[in-house]
PDB file of N, CA and C in Angstrom:
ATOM      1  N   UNK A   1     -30.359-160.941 125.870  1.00  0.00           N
ATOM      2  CA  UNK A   1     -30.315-160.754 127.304  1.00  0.00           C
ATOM      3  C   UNK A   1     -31.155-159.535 127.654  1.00  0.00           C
ATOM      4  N   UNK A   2     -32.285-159.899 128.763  1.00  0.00           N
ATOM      5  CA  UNK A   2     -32.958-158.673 129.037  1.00  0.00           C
ATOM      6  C   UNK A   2     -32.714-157.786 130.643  1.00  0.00           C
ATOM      7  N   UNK A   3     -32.411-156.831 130.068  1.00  0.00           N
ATOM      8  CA  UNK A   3     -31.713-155.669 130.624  1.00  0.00           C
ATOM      9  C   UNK A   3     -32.593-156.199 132.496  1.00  0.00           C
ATOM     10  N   UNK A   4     -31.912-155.650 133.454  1.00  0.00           N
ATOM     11  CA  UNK A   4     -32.358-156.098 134.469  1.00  0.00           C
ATOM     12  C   UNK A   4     -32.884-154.867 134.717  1.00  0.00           C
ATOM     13  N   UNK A   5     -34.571-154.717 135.346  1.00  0.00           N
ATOM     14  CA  UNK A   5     -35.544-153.634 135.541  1.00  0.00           C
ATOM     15  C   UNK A   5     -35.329-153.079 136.897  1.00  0.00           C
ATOM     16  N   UNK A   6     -34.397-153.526 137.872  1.00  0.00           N
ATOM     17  CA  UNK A   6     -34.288-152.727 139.437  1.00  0.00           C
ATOM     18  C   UNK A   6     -32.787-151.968 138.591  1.00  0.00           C
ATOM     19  N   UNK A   7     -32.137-152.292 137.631  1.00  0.00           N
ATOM     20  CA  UNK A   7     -30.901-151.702 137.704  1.00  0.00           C
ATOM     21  C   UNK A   7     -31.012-150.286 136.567  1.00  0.00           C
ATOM     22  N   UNK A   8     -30.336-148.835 137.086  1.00  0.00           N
ATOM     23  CA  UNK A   8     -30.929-148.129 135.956  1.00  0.00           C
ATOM     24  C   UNK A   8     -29.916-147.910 135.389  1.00  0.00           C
ATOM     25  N   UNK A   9     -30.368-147.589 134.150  1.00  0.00           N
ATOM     26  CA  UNK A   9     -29.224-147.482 133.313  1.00  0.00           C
ATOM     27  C   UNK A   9     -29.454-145.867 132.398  1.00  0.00           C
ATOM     28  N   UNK A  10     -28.093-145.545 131.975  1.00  0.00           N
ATOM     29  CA  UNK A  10     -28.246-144.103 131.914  1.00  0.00           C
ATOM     30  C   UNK A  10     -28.028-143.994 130.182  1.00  0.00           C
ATOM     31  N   UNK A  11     -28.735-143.351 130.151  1.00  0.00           N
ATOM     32  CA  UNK A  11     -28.735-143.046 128.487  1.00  0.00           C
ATOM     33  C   UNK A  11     -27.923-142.183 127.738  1.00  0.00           C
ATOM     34  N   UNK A  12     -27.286-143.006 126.509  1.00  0.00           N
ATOM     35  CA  UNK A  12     -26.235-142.059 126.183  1.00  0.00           C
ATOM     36  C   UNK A  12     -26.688-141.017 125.649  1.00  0.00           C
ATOM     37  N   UNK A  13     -25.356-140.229 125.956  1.00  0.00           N
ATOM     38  CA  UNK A  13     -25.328-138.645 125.626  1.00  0.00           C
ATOM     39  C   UNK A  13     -26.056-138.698 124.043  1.00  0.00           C
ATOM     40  N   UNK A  14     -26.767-137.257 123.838  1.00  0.00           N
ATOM     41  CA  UNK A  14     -27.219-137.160 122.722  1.00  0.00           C
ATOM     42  C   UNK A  14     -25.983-136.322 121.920  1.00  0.00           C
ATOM     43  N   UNK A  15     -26.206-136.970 120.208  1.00  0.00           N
ATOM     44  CA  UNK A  15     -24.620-136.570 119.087  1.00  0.00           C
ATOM     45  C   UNK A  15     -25.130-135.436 119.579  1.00  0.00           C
ATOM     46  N   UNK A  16     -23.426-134.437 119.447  1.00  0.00           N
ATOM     47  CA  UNK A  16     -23.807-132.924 119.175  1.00  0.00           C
ATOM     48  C   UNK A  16     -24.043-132.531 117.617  1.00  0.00           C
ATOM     49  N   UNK A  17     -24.830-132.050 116.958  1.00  0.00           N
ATOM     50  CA  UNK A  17     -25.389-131.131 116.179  1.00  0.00           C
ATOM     51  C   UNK A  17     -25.113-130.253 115.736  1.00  0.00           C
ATOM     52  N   UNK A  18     -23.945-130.718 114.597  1.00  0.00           N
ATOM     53  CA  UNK A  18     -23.221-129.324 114.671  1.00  0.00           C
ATOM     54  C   UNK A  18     -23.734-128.562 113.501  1.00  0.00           C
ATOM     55  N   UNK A  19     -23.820-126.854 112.888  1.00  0.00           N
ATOM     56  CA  UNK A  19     -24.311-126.397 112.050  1.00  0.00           C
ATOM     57  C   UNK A  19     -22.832-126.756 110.507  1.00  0.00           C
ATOM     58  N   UNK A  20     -23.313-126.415 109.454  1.00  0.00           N
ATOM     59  CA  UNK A  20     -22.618-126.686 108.206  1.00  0.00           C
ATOM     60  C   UNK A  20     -21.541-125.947 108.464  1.00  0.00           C
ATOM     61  N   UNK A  21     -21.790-124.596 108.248  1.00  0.00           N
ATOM     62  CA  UNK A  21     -20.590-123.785 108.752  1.00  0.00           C
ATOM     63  C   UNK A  21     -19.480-124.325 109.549  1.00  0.00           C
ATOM     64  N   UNK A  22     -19.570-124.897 110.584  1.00  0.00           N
ATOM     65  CA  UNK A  22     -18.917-125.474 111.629  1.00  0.00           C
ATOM     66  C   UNK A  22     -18.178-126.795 111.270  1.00  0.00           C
ATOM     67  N   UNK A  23     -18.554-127.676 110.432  1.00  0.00           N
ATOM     68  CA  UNK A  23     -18.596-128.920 109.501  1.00  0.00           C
ATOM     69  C   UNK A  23     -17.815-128.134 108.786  1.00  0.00           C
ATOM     70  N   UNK A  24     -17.829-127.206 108.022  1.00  0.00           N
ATOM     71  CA  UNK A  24     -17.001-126.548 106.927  1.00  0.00           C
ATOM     72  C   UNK A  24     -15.804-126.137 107.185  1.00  0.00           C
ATOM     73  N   UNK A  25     -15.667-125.543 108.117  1.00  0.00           N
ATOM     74  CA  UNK A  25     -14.831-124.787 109.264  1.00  0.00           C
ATOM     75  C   UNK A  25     -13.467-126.077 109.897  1.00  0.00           C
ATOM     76  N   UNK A  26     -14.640-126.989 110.487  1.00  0.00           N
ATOM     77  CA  UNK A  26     -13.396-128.010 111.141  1.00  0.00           C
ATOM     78  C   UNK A  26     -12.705-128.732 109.524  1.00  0.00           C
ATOM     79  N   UNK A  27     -13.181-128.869 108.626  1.00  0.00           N
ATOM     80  CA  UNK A  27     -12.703-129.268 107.344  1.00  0.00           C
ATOM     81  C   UNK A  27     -11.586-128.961 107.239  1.00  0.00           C
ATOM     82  N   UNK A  28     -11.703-127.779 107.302  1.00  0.00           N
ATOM     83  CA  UNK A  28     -10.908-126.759 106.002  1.00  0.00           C
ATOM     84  C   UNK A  28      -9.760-126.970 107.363  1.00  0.00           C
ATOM     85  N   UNK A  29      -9.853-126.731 108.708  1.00  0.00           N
ATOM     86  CA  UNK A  29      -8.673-126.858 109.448  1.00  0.00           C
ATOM     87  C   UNK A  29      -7.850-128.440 109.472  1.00  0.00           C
ATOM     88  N   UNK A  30      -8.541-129.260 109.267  1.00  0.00           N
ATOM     89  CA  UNK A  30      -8.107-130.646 109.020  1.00  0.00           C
ATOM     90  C   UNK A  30      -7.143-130.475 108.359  1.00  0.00           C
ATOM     91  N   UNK A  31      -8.181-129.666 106.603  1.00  0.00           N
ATOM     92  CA  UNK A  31      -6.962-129.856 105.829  1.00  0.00           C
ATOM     93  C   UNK A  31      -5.890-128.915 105.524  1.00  0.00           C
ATOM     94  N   UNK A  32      -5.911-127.714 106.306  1.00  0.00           N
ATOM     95  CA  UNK A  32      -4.854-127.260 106.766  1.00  0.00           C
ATOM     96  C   UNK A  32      -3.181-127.859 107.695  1.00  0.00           C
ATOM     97  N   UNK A  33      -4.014-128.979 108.099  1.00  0.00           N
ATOM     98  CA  UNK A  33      -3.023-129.544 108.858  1.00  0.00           C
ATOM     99  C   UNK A  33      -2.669-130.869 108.316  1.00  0.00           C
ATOM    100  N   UNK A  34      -3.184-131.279 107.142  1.00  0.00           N
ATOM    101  CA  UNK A  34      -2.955-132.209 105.963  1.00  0.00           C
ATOM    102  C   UNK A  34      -3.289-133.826 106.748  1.00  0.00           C
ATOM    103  N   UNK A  35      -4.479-133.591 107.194  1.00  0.00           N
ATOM    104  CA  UNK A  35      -5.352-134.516 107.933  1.00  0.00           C
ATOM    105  C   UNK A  35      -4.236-135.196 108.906  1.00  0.00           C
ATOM    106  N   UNK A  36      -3.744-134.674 109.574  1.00  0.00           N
ATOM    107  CA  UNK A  36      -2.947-135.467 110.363  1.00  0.00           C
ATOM    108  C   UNK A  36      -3.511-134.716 112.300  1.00  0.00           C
ATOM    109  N   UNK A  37      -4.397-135.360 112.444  1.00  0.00           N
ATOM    110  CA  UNK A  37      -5.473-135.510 113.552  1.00  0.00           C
ATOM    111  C   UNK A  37      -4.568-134.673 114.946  1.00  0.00           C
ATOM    112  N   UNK A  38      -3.648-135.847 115.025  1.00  0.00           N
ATOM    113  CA  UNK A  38      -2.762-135.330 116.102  1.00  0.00           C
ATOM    114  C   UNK A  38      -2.056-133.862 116.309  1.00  0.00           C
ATOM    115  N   UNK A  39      -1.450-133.736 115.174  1.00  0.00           N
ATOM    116  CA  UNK A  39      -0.756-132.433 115.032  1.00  0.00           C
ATOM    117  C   UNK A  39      -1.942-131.172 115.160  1.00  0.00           C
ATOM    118  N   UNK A  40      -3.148-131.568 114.811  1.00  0.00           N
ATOM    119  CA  UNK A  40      -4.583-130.432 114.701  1.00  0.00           C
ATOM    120  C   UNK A  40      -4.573-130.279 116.158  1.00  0.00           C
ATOM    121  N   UNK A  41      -4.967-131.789 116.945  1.00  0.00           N
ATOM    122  CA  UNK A  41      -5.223-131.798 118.509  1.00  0.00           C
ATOM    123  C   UNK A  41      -3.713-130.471 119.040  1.00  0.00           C
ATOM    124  N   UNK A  42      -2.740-131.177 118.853  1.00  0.00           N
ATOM    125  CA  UNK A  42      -1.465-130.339 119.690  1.00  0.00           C
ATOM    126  C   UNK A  42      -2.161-128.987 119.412  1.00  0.00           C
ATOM    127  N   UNK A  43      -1.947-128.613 118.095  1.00  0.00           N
ATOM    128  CA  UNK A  43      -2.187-127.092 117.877  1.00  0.00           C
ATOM    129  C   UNK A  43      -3.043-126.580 118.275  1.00  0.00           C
ATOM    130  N   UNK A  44      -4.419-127.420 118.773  1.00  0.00           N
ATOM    131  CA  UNK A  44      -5.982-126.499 119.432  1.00  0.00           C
ATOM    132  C   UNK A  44      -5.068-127.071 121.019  1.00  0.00           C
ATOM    133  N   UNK A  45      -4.771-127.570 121.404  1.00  0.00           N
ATOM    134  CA  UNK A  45      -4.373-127.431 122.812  1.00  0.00           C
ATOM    135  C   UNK A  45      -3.398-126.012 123.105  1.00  0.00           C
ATOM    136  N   UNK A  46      -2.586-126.008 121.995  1.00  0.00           N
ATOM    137  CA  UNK A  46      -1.348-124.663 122.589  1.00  0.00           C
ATOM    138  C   UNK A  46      -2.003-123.859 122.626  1.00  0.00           C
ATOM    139  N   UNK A  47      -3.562-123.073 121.193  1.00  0.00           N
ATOM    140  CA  UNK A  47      -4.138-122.178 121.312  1.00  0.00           C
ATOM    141  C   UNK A  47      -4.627-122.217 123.047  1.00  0.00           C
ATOM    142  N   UNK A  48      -5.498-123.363 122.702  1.00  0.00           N
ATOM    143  CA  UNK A  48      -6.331-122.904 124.365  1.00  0.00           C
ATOM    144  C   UNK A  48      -5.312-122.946 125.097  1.00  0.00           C
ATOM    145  N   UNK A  49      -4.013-123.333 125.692  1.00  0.00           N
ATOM    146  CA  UNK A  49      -3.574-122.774 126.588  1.00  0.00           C
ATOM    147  C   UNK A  49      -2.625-121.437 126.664  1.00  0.00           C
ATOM    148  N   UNK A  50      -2.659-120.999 125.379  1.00  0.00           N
ATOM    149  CA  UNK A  50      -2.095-119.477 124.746  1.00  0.00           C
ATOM    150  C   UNK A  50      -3.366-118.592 125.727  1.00  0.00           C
ATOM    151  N   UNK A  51      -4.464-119.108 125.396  1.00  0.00           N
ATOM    152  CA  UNK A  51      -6.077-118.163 125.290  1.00  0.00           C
ATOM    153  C   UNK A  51      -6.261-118.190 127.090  1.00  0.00           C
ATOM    154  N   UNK A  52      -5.883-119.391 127.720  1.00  0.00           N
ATOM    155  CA  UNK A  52      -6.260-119.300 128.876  1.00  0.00           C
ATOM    156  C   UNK A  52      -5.120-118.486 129.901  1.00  0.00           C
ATOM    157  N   UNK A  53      -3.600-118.528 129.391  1.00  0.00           N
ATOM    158  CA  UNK A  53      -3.152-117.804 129.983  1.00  0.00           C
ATOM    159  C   UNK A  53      -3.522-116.020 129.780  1.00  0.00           C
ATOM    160  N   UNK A  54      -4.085-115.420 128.507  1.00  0.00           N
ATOM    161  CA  UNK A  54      -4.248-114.078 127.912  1.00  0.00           C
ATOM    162  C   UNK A  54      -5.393-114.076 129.391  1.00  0.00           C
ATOM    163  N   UNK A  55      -6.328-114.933 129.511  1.00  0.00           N
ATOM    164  CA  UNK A  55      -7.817-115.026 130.276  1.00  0.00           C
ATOM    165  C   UNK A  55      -7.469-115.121 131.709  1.00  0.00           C
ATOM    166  N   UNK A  56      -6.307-115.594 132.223  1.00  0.00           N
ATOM    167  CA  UNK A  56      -6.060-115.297 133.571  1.00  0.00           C
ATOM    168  C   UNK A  56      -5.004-113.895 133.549  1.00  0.00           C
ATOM    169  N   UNK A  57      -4.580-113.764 133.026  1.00  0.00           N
ATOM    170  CA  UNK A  57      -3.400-112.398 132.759  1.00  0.00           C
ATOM    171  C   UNK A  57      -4.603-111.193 132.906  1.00  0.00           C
ATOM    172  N   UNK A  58      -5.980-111.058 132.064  1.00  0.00           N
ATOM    173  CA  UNK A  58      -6.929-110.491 132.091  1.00  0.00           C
ATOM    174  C   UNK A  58      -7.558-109.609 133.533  1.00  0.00           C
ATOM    175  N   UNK A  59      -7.716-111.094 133.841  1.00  0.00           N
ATOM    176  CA  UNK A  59      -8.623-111.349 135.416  1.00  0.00           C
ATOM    177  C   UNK A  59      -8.076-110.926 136.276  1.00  0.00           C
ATOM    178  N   UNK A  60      -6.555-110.665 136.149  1.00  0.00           N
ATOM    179  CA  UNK A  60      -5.863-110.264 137.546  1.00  0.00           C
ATOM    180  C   UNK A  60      -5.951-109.055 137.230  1.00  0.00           C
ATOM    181  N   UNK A  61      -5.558-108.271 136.122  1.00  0.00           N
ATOM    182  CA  UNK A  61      -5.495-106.716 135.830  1.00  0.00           C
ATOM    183  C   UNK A  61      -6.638-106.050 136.175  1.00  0.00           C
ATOM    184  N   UNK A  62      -8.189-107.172 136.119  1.00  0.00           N
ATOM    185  CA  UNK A  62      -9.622-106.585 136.545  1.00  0.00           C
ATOM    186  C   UNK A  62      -9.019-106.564 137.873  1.00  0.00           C
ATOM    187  N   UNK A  63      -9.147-107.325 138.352  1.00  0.00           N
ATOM    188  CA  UNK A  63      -9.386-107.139 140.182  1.00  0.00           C
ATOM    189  C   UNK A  63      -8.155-106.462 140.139  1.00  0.00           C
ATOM    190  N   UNK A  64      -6.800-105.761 139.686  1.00  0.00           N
ATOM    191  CA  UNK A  64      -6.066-104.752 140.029  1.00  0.00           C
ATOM    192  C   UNK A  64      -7.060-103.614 139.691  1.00  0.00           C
ATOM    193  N   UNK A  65      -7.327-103.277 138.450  1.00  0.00           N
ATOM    194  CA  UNK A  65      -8.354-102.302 138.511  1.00  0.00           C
ATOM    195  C   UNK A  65      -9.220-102.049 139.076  1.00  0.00           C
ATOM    196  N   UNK A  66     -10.263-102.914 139.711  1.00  0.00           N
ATOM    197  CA  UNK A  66     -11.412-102.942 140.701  1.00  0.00           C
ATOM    198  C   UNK A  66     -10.776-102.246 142.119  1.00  0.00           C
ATOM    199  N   UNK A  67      -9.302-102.921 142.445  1.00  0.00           N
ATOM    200  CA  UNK A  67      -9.556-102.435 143.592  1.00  0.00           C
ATOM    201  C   UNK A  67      -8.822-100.971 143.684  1.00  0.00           C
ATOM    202  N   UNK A  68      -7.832-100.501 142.446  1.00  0.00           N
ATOM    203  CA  UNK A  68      -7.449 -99.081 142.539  1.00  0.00           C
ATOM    204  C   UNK A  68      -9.090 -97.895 142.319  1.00  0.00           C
ATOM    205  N   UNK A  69     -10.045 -98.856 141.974  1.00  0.00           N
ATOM    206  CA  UNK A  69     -10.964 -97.997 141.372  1.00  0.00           C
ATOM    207  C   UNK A  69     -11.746 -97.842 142.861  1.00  0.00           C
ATOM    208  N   UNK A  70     -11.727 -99.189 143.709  1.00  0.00           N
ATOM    209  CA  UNK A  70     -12.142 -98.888 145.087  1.00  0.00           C
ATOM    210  C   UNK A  70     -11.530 -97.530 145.926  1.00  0.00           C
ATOM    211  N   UNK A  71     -10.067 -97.705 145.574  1.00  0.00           N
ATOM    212  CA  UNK A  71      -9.327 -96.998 146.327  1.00  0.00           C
ATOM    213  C   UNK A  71      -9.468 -95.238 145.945  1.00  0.00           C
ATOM    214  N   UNK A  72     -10.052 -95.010 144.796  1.00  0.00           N
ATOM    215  CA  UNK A  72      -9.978 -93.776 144.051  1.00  0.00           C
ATOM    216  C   UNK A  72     -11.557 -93.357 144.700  1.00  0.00           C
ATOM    217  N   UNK A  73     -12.295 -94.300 144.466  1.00  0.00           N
ATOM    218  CA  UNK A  73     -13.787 -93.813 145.107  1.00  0.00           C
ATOM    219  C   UNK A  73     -13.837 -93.396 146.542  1.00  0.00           C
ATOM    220  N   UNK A  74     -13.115 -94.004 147.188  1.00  0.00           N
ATOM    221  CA  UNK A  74     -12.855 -93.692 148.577  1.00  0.00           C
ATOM    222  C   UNK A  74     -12.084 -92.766 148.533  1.00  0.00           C
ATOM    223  N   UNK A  75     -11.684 -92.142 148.186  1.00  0.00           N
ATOM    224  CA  UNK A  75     -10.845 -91.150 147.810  1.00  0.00           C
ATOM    225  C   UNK A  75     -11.473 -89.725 147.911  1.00  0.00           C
ATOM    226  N   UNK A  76     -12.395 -89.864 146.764  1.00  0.00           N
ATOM    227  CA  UNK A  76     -13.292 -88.901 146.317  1.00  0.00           C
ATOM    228  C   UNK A  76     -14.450 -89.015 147.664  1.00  0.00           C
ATOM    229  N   UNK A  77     -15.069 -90.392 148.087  1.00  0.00           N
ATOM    230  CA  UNK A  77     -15.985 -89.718 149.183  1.00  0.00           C
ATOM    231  C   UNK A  77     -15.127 -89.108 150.327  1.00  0.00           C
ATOM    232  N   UNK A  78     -14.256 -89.428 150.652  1.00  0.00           N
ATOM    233  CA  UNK A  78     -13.855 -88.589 151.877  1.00  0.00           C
ATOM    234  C   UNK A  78     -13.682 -87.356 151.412  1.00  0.00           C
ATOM    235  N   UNK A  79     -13.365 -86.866 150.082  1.00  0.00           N
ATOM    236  CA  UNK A  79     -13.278 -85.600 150.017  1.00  0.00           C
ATOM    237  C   UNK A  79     -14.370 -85.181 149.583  1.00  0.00           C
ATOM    238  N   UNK A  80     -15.781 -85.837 149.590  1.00  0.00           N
ATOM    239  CA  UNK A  80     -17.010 -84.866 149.556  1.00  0.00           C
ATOM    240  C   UNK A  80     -17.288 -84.802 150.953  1.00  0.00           C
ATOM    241  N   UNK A  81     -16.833 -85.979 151.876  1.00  0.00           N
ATOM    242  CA  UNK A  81     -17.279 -85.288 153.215  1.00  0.00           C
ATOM    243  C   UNK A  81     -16.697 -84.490 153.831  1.00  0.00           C
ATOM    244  N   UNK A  82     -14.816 -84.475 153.565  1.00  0.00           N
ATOM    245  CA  UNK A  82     -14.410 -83.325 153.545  1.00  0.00           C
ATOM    246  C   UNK A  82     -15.307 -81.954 153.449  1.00  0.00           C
ATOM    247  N   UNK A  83     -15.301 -81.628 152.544  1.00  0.00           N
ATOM    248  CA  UNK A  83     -15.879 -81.140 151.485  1.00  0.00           C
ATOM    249  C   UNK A  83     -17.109 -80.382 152.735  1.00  0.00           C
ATOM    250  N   UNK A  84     -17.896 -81.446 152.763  1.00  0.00           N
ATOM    251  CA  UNK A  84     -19.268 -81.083 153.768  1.00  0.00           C
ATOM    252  C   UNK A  84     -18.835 -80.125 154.595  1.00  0.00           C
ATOM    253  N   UNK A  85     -18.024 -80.895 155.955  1.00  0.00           N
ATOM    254  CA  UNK A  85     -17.316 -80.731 156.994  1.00  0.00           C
ATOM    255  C   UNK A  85     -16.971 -79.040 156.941  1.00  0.00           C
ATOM    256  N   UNK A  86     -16.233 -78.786 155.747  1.00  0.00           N
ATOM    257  CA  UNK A  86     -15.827 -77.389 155.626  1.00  0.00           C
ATOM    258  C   UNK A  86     -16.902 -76.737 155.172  1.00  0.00           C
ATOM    259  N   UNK A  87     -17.714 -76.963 154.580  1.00  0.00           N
ATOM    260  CA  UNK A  87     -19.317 -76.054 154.204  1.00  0.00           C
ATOM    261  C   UNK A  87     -19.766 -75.555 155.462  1.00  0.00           C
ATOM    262  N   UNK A  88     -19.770 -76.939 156.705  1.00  0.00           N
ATOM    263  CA  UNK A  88     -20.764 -76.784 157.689  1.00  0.00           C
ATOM    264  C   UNK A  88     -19.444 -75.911 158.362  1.00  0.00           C
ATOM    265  N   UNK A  89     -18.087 -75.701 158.801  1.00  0.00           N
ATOM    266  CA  UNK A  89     -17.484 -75.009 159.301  1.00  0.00           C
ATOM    267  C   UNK A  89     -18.223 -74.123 159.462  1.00  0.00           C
ATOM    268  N   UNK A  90     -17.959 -73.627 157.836  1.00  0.00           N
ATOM    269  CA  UNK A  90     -17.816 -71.624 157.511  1.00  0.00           C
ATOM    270  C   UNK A  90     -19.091 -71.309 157.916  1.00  0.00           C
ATOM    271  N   UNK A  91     -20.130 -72.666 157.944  1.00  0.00           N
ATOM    272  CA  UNK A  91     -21.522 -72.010 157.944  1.00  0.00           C
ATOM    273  C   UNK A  91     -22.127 -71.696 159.754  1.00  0.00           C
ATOM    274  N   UNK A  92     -21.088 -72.429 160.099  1.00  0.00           N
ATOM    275  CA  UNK A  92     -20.977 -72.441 161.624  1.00  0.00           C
ATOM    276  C   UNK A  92     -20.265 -70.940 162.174  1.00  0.00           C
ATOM    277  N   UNK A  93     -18.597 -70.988 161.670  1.00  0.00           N
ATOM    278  CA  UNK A  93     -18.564 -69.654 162.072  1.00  0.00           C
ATOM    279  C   UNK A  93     -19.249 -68.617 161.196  1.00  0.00           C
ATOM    280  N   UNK A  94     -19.927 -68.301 160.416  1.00  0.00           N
ATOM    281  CA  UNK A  94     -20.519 -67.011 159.972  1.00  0.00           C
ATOM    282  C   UNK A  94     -21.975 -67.010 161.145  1.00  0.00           C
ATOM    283  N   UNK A  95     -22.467 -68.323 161.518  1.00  0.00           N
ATOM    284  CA  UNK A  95     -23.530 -68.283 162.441  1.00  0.00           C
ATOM    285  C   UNK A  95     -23.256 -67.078 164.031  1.00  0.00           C
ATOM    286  N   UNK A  96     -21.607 -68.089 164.128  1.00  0.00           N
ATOM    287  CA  UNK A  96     -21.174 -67.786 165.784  1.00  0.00           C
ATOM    288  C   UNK A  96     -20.666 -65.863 165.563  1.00  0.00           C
ATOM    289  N   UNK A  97     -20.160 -66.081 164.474  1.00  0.00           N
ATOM    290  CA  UNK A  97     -19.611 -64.507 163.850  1.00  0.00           C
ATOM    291  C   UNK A  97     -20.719 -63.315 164.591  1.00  0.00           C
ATOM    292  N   UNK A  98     -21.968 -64.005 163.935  1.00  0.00           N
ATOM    293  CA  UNK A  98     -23.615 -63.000 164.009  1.00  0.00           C
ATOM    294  C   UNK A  98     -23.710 -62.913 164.945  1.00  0.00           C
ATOM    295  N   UNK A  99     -23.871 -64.341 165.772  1.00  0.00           N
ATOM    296  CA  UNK A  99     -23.878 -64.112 167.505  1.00  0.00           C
ATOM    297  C   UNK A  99     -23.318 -63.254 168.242  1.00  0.00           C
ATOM    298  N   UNK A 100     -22.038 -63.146 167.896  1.00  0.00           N
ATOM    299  CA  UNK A 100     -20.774 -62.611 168.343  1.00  0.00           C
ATOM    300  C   UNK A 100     -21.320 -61.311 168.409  1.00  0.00           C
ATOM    301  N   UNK A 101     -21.654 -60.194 167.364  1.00  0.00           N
ATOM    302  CA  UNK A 101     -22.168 -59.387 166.749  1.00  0.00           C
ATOM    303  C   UNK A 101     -23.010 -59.254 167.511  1.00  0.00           C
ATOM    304  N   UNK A 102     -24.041 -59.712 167.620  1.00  0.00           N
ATOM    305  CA  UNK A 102     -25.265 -59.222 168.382  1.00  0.00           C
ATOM    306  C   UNK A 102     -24.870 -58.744 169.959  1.00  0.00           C
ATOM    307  N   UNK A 103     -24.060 -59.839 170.104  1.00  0.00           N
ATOM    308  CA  UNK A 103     -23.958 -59.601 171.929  1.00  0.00           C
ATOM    309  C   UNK A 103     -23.292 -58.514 171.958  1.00  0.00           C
ATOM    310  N   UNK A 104     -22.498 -58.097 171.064  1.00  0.00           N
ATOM    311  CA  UNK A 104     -21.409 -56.686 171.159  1.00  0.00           C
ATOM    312  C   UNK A 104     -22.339 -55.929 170.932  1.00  0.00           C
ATOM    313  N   UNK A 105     -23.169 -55.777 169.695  1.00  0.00           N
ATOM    314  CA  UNK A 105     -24.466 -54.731 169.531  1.00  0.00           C
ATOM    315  C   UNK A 105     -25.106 -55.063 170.859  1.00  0.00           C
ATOM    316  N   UNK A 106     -25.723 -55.576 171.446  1.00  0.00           N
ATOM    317  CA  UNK A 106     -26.633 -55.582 172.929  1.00  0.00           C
ATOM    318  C   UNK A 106     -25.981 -54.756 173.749  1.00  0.00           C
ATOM    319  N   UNK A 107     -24.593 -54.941 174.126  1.00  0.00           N
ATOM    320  CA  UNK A 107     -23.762 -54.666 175.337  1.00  0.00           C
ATOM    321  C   UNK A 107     -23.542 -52.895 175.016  1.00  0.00           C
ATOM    322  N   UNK A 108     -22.987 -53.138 173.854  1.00  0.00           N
ATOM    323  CA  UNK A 108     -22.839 -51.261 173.124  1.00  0.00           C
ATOM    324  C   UNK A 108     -24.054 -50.933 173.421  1.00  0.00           C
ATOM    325  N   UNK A 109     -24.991 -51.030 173.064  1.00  0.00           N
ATOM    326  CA  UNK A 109     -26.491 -50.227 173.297  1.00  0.00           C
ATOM    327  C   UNK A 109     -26.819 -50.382 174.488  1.00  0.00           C
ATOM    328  N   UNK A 110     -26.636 -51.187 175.598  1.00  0.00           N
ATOM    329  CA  UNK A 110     -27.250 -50.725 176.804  1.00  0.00           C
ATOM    330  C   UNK A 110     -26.157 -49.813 177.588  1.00  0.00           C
ATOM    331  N   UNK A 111     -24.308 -49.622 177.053  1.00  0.00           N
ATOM    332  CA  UNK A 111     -23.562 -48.659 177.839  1.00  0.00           C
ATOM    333  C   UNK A 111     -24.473 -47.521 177.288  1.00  0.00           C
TER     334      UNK A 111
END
């Protein structure tokens, strides 16, 4: 039967390729589990869902950390603008201080 040419057809997936190591590796776990397929499957399912709960348990402690680390940075800039704010004070009154000064020196020197 020849394949019909308006209809497309999708090509199967290519084998995966696995290296020796890896071939060696799934072996030796087979026969760890005394080739009994099913009991291997259960046990790589509990891992990954052992691994995926550690991986969301993770993710939340980041974004707790991210945002105390937001909260600490904001922290610190308000207290460099703090910080400013009181520079430009003192630098303000030692300005108005001089002023101050002068007009008293002016007023003293012309009594």
């Amino acid at each position: 039967m020849n394949p019909d040419p308006n209809v497309a057809t999708i090509p199967p997936a290519p084998a995966p390729t696995w290296s020796p190591e890896i071939l060696q590796a799934f072996q030796s776990l087979a026969g760890r589990h005394s080739d009994d397929f099913q009991r291997l499957a259960m046990n790589l399912y509990d891992e990954n869902h052992h691994y995926r709960g550690q991986l969301r348990d993770l993710r939340t402690q980041i974004e707790q950390l991210a945002d105390r680390a937001a909260f600490v940075l904001g922290k610190v800039d308000s207290a460099r603008r703090l910080d400013k704010c009181a520079t430009a004070a003192r630098s303000n009154r030692a300005t108005i201080r001089k002023k101050v000064m002068n007009i008293a020196s002016a007023k003293s020197a012309r009594l």
